[in-house]
N, C-alpha and C. Protein backbone atom coordinates (compact mmCIF):
# COMPACT_ATOMS: atom_id res chain seq x y z
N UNK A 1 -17.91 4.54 -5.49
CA UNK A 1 -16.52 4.97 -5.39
C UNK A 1 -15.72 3.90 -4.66
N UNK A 2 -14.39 3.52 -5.19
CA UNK A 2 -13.52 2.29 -4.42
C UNK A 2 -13.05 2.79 -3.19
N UNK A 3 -12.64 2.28 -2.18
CA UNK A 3 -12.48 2.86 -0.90
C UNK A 3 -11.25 1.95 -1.35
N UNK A 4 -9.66 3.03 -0.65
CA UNK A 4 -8.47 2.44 -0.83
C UNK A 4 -8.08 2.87 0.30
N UNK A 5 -7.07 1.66 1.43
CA UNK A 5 -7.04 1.85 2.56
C UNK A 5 -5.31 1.25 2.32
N UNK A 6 -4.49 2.29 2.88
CA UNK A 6 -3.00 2.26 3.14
C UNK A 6 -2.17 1.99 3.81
N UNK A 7 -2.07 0.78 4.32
CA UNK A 7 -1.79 0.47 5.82
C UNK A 7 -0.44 0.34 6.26
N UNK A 8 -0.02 1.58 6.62
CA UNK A 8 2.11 1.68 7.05
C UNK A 8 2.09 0.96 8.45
N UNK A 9 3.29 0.64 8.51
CA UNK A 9 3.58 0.88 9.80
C UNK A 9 5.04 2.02 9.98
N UNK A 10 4.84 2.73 10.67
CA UNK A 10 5.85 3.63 11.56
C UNK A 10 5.00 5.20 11.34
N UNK A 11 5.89 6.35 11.42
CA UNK A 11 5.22 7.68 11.30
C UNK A 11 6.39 8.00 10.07
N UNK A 12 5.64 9.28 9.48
CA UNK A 12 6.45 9.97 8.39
C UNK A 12 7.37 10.91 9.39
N UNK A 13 8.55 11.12 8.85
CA UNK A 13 9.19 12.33 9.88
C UNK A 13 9.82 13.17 8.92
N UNK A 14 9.62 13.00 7.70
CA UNK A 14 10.45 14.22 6.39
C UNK A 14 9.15 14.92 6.20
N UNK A 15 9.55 16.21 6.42
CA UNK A 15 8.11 17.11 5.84
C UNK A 15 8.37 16.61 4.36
N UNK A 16 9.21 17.04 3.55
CA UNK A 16 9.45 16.39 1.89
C UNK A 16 8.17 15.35 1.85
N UNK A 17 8.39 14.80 2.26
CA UNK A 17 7.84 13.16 1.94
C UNK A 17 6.39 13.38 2.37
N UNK A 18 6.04 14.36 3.34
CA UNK A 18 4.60 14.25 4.17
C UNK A 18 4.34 15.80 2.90
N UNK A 19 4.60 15.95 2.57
CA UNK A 19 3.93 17.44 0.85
C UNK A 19 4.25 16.68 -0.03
N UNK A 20 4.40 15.63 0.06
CA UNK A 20 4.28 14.79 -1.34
C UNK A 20 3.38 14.29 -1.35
N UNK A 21 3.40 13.40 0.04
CA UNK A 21 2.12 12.42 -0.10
C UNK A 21 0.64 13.50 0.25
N UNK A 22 0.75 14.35 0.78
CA UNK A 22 -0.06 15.09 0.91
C UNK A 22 -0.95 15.85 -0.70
N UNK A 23 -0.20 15.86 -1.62
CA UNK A 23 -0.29 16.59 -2.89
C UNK A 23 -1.18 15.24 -3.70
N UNK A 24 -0.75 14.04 -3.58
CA UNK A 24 -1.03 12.49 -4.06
C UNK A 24 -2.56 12.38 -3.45
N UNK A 25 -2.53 12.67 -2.38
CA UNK A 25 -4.15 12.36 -1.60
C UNK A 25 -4.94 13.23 -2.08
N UNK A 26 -4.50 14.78 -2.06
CA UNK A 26 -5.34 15.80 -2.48
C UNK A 26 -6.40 14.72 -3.88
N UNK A 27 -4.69 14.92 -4.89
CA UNK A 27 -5.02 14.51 -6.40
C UNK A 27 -5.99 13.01 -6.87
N UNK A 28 -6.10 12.61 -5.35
CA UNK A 28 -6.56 11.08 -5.71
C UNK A 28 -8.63 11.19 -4.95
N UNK A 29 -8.58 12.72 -4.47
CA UNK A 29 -10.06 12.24 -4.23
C UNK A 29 -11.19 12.45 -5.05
N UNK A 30 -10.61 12.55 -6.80
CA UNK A 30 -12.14 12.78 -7.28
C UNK A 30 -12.14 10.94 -8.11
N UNK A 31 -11.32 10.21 -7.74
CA UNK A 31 -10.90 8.93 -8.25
C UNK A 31 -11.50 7.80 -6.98
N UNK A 32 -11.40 8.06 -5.85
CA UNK A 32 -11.67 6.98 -4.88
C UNK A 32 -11.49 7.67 -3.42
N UNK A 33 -12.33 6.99 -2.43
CA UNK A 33 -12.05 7.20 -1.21
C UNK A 33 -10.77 6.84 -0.65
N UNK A 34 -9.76 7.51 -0.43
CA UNK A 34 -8.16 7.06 0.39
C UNK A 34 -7.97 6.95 2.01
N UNK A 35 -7.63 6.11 2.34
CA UNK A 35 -7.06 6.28 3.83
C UNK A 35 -5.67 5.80 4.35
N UNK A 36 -4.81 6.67 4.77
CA UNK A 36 -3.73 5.82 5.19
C UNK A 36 -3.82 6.16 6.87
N UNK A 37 -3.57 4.50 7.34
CA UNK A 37 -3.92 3.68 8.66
C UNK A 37 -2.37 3.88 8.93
N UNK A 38 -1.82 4.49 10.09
CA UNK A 38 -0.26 4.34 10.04
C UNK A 38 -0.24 3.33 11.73
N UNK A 39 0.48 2.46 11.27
CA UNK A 39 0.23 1.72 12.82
C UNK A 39 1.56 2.03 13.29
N UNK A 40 1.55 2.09 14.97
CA UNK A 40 2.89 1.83 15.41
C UNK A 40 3.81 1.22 15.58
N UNK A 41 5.21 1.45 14.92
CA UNK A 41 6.42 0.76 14.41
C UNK A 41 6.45 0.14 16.16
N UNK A 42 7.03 -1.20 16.28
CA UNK A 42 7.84 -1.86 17.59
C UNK A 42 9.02 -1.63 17.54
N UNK A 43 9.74 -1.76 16.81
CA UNK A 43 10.77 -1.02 16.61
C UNK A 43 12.59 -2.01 18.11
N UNK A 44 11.76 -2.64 17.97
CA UNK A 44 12.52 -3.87 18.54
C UNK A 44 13.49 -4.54 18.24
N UNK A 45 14.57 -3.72 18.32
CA UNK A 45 16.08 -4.40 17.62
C UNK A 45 17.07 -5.72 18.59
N UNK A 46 16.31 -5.69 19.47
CA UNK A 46 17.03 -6.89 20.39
C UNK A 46 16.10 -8.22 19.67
N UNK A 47 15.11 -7.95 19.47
CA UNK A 47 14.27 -9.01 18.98
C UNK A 47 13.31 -9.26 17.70
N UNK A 48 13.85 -8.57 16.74
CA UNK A 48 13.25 -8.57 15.27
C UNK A 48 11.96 -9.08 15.03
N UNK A 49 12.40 -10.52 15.33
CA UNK A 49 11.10 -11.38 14.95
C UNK A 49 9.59 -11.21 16.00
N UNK A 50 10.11 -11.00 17.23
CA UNK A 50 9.04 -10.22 17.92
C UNK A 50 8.21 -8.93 17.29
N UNK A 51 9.40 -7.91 16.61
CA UNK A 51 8.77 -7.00 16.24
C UNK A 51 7.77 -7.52 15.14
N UNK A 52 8.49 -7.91 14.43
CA UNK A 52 7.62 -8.37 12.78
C UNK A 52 6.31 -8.93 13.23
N UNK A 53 5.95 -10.18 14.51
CA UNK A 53 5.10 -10.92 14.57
C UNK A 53 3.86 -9.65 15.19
N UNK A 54 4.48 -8.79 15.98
CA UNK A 54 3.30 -7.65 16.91
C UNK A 54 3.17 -6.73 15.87
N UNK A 55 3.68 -6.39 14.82
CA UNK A 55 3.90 -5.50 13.38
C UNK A 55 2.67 -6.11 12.45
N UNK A 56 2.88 -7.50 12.35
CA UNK A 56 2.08 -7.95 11.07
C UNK A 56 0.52 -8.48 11.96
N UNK A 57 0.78 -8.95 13.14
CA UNK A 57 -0.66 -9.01 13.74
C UNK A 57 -1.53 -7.98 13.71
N UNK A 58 -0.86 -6.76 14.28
CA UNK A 58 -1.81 -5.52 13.84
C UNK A 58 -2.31 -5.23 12.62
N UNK A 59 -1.70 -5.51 11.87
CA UNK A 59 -2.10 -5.42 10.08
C UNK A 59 -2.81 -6.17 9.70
N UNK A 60 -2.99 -7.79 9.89
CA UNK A 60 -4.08 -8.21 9.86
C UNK A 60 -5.32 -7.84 11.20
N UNK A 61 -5.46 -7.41 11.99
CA UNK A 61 -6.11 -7.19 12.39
C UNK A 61 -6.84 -5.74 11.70
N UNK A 62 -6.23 -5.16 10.89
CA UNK A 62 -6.78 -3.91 10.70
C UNK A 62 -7.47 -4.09 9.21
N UNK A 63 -6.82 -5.36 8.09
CA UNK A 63 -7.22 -5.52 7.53
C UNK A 63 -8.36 -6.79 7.54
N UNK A 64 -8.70 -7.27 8.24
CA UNK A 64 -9.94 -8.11 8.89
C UNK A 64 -10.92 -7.23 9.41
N UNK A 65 -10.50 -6.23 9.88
CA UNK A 65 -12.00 -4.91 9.71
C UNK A 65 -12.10 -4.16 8.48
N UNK A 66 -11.37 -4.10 7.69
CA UNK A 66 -11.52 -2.80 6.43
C UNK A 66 -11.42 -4.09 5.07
N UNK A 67 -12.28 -5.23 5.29
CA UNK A 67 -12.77 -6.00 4.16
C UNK A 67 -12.36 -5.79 3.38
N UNK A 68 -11.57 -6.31 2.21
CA UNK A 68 -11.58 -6.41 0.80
C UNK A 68 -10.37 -7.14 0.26
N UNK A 69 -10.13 -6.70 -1.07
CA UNK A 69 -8.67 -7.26 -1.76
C UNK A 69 -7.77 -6.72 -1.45
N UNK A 70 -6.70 -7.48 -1.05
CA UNK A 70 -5.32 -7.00 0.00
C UNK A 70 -3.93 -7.52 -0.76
N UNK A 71 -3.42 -6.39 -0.84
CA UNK A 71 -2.12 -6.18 -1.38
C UNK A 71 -1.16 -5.94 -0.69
N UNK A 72 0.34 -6.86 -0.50
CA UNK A 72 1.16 -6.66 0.63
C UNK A 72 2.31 -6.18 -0.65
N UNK A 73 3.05 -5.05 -0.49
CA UNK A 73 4.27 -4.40 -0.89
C UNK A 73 5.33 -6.02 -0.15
N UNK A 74 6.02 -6.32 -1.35
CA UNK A 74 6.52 -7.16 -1.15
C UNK A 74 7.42 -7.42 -1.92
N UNK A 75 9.48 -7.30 -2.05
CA UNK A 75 10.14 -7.74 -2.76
C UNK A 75 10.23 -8.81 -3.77
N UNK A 76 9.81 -10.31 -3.22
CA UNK A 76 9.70 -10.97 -4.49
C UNK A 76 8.35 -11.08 -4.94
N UNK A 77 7.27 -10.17 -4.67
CA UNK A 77 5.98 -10.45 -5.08
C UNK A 77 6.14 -9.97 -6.90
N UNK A 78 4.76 -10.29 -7.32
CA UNK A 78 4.10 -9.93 -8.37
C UNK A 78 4.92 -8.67 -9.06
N UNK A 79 5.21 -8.21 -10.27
CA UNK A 79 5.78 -7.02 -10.33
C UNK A 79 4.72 -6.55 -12.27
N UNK A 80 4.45 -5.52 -11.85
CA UNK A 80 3.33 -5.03 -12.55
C UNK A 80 3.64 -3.60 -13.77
N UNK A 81 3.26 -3.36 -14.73
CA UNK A 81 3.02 -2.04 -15.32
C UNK A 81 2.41 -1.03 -14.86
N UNK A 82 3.01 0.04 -15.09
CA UNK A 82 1.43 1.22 -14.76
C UNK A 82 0.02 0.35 -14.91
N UNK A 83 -0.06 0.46 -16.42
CA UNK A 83 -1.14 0.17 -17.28
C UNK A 83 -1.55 -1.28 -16.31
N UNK A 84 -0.89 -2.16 -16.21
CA UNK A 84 -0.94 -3.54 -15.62
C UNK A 84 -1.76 -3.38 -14.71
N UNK A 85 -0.84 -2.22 -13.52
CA UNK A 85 -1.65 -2.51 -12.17
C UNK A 85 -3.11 -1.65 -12.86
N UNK A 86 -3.21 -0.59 -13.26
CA UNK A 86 -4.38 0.17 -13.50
C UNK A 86 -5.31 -1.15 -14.14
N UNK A 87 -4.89 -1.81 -15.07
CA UNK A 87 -5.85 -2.85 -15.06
C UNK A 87 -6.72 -3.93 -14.49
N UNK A 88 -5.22 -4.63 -13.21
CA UNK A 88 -6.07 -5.32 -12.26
C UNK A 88 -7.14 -4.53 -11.70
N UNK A 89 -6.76 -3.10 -11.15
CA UNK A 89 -7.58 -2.24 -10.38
C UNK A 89 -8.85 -2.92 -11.27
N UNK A 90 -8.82 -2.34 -12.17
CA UNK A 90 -10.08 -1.84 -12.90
C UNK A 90 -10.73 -3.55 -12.90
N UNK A 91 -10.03 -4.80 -12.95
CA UNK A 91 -10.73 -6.06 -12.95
C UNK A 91 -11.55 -6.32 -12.00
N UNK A 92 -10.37 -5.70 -10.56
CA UNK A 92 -11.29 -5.73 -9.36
C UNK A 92 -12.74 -5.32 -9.20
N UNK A 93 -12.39 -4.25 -9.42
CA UNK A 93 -13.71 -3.22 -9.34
C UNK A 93 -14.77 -3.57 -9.70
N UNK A 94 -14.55 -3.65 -11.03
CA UNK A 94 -15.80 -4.62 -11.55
C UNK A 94 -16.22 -5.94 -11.12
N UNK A 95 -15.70 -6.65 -10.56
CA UNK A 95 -16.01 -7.94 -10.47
C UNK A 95 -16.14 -7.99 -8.76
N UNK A 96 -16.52 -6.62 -8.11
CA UNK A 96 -16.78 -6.24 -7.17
C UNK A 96 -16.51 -5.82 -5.77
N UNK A 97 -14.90 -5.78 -6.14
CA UNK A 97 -14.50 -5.50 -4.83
C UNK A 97 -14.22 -3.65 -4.61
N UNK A 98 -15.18 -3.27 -3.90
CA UNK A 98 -15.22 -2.26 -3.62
C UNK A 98 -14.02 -1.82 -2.67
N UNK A 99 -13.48 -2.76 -1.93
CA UNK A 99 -12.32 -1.89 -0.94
C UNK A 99 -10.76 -2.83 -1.55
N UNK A 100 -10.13 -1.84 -1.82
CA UNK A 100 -8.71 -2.43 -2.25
C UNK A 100 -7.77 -1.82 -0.54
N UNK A 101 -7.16 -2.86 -0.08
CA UNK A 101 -6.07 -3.08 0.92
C UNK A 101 -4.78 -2.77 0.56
N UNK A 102 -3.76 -1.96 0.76
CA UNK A 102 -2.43 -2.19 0.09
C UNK A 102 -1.66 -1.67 1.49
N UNK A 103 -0.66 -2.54 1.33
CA UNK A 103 0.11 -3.10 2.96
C UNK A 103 1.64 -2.67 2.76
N UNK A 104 1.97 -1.54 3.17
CA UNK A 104 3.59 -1.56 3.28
C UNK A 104 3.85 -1.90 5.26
N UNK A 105 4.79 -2.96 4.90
CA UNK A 105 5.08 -3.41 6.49
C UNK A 105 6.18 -2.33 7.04
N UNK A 106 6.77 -2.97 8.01
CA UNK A 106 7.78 -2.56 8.94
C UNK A 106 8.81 -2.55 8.20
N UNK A 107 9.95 -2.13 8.83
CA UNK A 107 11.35 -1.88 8.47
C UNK A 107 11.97 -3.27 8.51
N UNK A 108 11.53 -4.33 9.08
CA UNK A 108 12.20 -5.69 9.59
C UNK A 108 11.29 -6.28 8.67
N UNK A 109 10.39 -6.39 7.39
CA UNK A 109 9.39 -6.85 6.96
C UNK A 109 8.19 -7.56 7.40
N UNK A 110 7.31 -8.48 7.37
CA UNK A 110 6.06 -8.98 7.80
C UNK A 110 6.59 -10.70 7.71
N UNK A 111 5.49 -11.06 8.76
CA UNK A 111 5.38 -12.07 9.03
C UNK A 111 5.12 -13.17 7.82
N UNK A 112 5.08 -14.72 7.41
CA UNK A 112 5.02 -15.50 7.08
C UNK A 112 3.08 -15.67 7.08
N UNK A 113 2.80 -15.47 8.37
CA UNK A 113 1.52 -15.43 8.65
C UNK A 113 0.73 -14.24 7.95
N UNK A 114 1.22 -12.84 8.09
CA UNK A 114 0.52 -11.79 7.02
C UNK A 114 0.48 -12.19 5.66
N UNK A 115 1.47 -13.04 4.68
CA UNK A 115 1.50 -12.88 3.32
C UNK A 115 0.99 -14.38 3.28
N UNK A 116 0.08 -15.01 3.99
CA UNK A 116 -0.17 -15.84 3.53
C UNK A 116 -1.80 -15.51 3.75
N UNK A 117 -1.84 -14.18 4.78
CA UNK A 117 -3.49 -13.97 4.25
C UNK A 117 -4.29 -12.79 3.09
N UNK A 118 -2.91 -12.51 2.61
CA UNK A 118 -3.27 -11.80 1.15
C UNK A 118 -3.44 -12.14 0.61
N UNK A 119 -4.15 -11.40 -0.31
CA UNK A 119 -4.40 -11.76 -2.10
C UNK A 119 -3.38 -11.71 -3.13
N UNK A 120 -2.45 -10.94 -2.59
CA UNK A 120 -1.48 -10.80 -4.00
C UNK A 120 -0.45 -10.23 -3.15
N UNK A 121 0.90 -10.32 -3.29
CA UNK A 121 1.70 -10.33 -3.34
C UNK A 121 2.64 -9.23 -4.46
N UNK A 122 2.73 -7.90 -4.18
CA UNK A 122 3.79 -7.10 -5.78
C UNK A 122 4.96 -6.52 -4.88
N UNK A 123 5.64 -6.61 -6.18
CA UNK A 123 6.95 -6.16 -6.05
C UNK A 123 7.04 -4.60 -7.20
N UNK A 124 7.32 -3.40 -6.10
CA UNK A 124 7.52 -2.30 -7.27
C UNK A 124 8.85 -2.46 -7.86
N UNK A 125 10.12 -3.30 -6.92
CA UNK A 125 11.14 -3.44 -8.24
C UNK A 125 12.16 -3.92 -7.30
N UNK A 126 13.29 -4.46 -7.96
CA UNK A 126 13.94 -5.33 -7.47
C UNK A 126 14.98 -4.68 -6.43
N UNK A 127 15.43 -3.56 -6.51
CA UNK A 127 15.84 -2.33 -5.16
C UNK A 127 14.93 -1.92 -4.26
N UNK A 128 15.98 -1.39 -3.11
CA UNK A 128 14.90 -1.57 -2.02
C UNK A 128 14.94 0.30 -1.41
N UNK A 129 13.80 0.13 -0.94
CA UNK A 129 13.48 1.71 -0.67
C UNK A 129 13.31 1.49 0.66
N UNK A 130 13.94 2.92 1.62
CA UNK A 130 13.29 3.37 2.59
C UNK A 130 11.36 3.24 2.81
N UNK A 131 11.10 2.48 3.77
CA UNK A 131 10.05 2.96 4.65
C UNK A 131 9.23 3.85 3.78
N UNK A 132 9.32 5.42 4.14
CA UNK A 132 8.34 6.34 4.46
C UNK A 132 8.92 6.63 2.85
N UNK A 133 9.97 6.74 2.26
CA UNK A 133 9.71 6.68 0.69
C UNK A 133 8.74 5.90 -0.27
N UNK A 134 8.69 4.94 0.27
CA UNK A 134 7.65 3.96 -0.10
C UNK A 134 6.16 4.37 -0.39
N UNK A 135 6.36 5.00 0.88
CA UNK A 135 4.79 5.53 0.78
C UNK A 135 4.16 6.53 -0.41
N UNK A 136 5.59 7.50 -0.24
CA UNK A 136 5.61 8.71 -1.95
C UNK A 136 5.32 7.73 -3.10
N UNK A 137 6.14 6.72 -3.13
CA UNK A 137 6.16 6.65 -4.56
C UNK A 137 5.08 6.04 -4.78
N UNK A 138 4.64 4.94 -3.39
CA UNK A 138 3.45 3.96 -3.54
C UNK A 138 1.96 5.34 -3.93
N UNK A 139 2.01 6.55 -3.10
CA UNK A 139 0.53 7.26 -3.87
C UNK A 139 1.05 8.16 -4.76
N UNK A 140 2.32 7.92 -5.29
CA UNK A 140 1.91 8.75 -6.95
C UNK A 140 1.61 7.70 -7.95
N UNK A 141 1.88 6.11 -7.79
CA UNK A 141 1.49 5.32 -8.22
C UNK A 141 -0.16 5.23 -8.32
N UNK A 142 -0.58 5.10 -7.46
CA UNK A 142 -1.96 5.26 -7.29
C UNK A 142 -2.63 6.11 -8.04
N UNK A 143 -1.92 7.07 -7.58
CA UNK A 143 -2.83 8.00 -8.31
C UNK A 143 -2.43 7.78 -10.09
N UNK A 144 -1.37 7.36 -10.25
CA UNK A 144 -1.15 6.92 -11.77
C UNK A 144 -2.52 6.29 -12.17
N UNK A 145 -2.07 5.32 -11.60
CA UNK A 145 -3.40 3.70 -12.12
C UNK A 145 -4.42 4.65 -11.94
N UNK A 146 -5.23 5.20 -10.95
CA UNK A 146 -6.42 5.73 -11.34
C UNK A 146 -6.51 6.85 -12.53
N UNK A 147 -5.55 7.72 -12.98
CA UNK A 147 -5.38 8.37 -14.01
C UNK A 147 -5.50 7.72 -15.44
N UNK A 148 -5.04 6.37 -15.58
CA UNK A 148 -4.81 5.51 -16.42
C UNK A 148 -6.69 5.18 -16.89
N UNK A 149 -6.96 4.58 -15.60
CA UNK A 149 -8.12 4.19 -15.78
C UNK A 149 -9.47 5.51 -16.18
N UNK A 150 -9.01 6.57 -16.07
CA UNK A 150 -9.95 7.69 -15.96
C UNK A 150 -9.88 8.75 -17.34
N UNK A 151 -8.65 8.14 -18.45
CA UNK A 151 -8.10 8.66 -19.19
C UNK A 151 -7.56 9.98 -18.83
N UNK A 152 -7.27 10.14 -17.69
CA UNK A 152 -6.70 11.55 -17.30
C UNK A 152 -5.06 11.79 -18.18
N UNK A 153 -4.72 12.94 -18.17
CA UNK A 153 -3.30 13.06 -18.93
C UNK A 153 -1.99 13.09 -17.67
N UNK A 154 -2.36 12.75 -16.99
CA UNK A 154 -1.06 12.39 -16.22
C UNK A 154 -0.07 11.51 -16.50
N UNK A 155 -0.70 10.25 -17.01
CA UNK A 155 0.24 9.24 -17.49
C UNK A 155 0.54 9.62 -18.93
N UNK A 156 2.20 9.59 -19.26
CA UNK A 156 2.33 9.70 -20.69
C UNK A 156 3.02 8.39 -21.16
C-alpha cells in the first residue's frame, strides 16, 4: 500500500473545510495509507522572509524523515490532468516509490531552498486559493487519481 504524507503548514479553522477533508480521508483508505502533518504557521508579518525560511525548514525536515517522492503545491510548477496526475502516481509506484510527499506551504509561500529539494514542482491552476482550501480540493484530488487508477466510478 503507498503511504501518502500531507504536509500543511497552519491549522484548519472552518468546520466546512475540516467535513470535507474529513469525508476525502475516510474515502481514500482502501487506496493508500494518508497522513496529514500540519506544522505550525510563524505567521510573522513584520518579517515574511523569516517566516518562509522557519516554515520551509520544518518541511524539509519532516520530509527528510518520511522518505520518498516529494511534491511541492506550487503556482508556476508542473500543471497536470486528473488522468495525468493518476498516471505519474501510478509510474511512481511501480518503479518503486512507496511514499509519495505532497507539500502545501505557508501563506507567504516556501523558501528557494525547499523547491529546490523536491522532485516536482505542480501547479493545480493559474488562480490562487486560500490556505486551508487547498487542502479540500488538494484530497478530493487524491482521492480522484486513486479512483482513476482503481477504475472506481468517481471520476466521470
Amino acid at each position: 500500500m503507498v503511504n501518502v504524507n500531507l504536509v500543511c503548514v497552519g491549522k484548519i479553522k472552518e468546520k466546512y473545510i475540516e467535513n470535507g477533508m474529513a469525508e476525502f480521508v475516510k474515502r481514500m483508505k482502501p487506496y493508500a495509507k494518508l497522513s496529514i502533518i500540519e506544522l505550525k504557521e510563524d505567521g510573522n508579518d513584520k518579517n515574511r522572509e523569516s517566516s518562509i525560511d522557519k516554515e520551509s525548514d520544518e518541511i524539509i525536515r519532516v520530509i527528510e524523515k518520511h522518505r520518498g517522492y516529494t511534491i511541492l503545491m506550487d503556482v508556476n510548477g508542473r500543471k497536470f490532468s486528473s488522468e495525468g496526475m493518476a498516471e505519474k502516481i501510478e509510474n511512481l509506484t511501480v518503479t518503486g516509490s512507496s511514499t509519495l510527499n505532497f507539500i502545501i506551504g505557508g501563506s507567504y509561500g516556501v523558501s528557494d531552498k525547499l523547491k529546490n529539494v523536491v522532485d516536482l514542482k505542480m501547479s493545480f491552476s493559474d488562480l490562487t486559493f486560500p490556505h486551508q482550501l487547498m487542502r479540500l480540493i488538494f484530497l478530493e484530488q487524491l482521492y480522484r487519481w486513486f479512483s482513476i487508477l482503481n477504475n472506481g466510478k468517481y471520476h466521470k
